[in-house]
C-alpha atoms as a PDB file:
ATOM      1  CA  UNK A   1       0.000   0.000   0.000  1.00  0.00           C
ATOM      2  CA  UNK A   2       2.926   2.024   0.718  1.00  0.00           C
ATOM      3  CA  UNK A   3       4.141   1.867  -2.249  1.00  0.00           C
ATOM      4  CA  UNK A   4       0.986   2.615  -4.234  1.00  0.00           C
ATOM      5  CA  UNK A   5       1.131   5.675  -2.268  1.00  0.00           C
ATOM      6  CA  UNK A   6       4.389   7.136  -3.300  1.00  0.00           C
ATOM      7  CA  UNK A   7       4.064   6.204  -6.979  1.00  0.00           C
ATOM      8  CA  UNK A   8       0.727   7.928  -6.845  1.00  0.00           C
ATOM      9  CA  UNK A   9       2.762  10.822  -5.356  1.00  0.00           C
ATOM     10  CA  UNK A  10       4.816  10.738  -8.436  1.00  0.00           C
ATOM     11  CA  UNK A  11       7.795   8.415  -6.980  1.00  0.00           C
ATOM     12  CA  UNK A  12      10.041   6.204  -8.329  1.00  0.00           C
ATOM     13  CA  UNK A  13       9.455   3.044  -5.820  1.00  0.00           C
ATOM     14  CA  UNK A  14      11.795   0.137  -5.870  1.00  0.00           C
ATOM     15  CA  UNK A  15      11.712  -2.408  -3.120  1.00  0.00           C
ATOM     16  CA  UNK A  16      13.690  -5.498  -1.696  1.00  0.00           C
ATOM     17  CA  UNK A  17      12.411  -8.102   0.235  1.00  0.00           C
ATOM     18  CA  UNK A  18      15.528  -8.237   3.044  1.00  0.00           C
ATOM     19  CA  UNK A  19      18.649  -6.299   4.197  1.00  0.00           C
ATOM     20  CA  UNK A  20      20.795  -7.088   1.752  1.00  0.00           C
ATOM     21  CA  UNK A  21      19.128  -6.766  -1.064  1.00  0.00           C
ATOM     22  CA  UNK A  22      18.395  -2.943  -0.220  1.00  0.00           C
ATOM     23  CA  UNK A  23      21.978  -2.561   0.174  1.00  0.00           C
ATOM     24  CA  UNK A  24      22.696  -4.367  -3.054  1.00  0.00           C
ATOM     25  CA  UNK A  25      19.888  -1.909  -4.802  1.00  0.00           C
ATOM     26  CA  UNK A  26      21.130   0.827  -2.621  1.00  0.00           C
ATOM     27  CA  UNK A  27      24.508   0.709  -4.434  1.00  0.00           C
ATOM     28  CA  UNK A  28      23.004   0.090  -7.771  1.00  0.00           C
ATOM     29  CA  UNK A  29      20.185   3.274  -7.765  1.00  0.00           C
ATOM     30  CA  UNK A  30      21.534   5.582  -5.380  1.00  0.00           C
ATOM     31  CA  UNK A  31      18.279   6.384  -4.216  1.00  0.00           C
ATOM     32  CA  UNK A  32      16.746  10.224  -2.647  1.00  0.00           C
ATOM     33  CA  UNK A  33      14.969   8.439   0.285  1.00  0.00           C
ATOM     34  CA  UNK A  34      15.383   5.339   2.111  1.00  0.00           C
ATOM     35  CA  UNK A  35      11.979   3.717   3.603  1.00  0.00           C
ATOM     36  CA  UNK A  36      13.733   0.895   6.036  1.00  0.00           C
ATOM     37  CA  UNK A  37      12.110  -1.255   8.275  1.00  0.00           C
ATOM     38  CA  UNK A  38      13.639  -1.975  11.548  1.00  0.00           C
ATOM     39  CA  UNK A  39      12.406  -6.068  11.658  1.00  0.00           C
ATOM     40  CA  UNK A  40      14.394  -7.465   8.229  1.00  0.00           C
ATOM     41  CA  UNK A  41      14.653 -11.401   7.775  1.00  0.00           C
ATOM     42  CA  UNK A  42      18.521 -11.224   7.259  1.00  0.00           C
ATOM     43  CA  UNK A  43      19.767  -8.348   8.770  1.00  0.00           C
ATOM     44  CA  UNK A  44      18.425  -5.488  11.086  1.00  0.00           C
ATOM     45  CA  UNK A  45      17.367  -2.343   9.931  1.00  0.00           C
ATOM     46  CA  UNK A  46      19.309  -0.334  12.394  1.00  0.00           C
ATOM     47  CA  UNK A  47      22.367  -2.326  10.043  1.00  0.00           C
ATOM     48  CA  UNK A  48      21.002  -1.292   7.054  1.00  0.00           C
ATOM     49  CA  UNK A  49      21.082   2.527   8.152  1.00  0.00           C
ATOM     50  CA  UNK A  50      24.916   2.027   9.143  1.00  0.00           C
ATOM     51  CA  UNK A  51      25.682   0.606   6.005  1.00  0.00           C
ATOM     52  CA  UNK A  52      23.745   3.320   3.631  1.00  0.00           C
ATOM     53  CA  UNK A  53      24.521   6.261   5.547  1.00  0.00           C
ATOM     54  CA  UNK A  54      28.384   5.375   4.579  1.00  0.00           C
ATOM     55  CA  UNK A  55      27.397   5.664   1.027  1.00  0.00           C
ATOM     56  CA  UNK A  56      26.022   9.022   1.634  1.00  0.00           C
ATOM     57  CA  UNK A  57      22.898  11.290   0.161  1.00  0.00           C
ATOM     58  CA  UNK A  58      20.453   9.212   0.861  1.00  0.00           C
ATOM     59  CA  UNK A  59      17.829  10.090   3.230  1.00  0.00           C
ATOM     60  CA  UNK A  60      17.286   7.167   5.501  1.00  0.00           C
ATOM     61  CA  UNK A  61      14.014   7.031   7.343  1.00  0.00           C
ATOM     62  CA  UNK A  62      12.744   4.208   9.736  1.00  0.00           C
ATOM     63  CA  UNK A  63       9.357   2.623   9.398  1.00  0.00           C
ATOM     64  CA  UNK A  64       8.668   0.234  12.062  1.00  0.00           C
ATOM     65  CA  UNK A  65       6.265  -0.465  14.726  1.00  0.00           C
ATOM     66  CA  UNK A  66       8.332   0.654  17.619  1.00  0.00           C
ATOM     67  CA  UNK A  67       7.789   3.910  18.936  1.00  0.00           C
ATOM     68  CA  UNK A  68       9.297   4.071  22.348  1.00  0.00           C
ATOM     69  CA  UNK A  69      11.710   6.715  23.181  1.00  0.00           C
ATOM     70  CA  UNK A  70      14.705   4.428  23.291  1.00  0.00           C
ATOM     71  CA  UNK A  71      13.135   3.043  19.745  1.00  0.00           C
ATOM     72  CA  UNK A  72      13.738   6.629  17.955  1.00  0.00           C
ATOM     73  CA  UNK A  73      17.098   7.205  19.875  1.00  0.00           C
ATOM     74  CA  UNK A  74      18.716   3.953  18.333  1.00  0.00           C
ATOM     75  CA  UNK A  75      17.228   4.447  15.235  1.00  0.00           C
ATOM     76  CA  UNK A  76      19.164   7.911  15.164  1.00  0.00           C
ATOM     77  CA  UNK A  77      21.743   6.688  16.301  1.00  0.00           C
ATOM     78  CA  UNK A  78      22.118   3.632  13.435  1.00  0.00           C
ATOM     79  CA  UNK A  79      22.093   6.747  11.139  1.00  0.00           C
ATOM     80  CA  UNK A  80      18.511   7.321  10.011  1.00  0.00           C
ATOM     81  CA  UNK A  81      17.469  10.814   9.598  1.00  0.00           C
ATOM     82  CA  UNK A  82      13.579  10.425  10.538  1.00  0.00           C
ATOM     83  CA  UNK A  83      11.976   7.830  12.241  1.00  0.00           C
ATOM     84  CA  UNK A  84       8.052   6.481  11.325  1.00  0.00           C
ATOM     85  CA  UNK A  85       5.842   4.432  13.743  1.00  0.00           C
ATOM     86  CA  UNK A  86       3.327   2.088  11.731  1.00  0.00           C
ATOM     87  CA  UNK A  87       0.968   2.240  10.417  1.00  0.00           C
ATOM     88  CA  UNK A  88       2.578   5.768   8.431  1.00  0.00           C
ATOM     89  CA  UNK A  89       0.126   8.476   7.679  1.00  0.00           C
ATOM     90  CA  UNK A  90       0.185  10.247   4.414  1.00  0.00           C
ATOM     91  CA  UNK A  91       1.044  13.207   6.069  1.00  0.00           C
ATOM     92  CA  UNK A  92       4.341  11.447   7.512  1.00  0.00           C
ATOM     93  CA  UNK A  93       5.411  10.492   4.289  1.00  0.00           C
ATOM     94  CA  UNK A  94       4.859  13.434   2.637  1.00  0.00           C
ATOM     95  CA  UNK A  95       7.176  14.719   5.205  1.00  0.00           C
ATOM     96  CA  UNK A  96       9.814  12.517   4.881  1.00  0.00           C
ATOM     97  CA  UNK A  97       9.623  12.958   1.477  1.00  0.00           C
ATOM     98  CA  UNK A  98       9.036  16.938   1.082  1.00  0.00           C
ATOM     99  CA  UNK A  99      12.096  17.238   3.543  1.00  0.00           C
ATOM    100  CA  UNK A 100      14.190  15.408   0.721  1.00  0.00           C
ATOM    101  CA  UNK A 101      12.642  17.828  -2.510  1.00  0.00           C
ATOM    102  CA  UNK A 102      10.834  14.697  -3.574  1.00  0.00           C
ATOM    103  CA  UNK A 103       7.036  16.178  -3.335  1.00  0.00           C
ATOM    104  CA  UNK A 104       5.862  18.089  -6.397  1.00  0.00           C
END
């Protein structure tokens, strides 16, 4: 559904079904925005961030259903810029994206 949304929105959405595939399609695309969960079957999202915020310019924004304090904190601290608690509102993407010059 998410992605539905941002293509509607006029975004270019790829997607990969663990961690290491987005890092493989990471290197590949280079893309504006990130949209990582935090629960991946291979390798944890918090990873993820580590690894993409090395590559640089790519803004890296959490999606997960954790939304304690501590949650956010780690998730800033792994290197994402923004951090979403499920289920996203429209309005939070458009943030996430708006904040990156990807709304129109």
């Amino acid at each position: 559904m998410t992605c539905a949304l941002l293509q509607s929105r006029g975004c270019t959405v790829m997607t990969a079904a663990d961690g290491r595939a987005a890092l493989a399609l990471a290197e590949r695309q280079r893309p504006d925005v990130a949209f990582v969960d935090i629960d991946l079957p291979d390798i944890s999202g918090y990873e993820v961030a580590r690894q993409l915020a090395r590559l640089g310019g790519i803004r890296l924004v959490a999606v997960t259903g954790y939304g304690q304090p501590e949650d956010v904190r780690r998730a800033l601290a792994a290197g994402f810029d923004l951090h979403l608690k499920k289920p996203v509102r429209l309005d939070e993407l458009e943030r996430a994206l708006g904040a990156a010059g990807q709304v129109r």
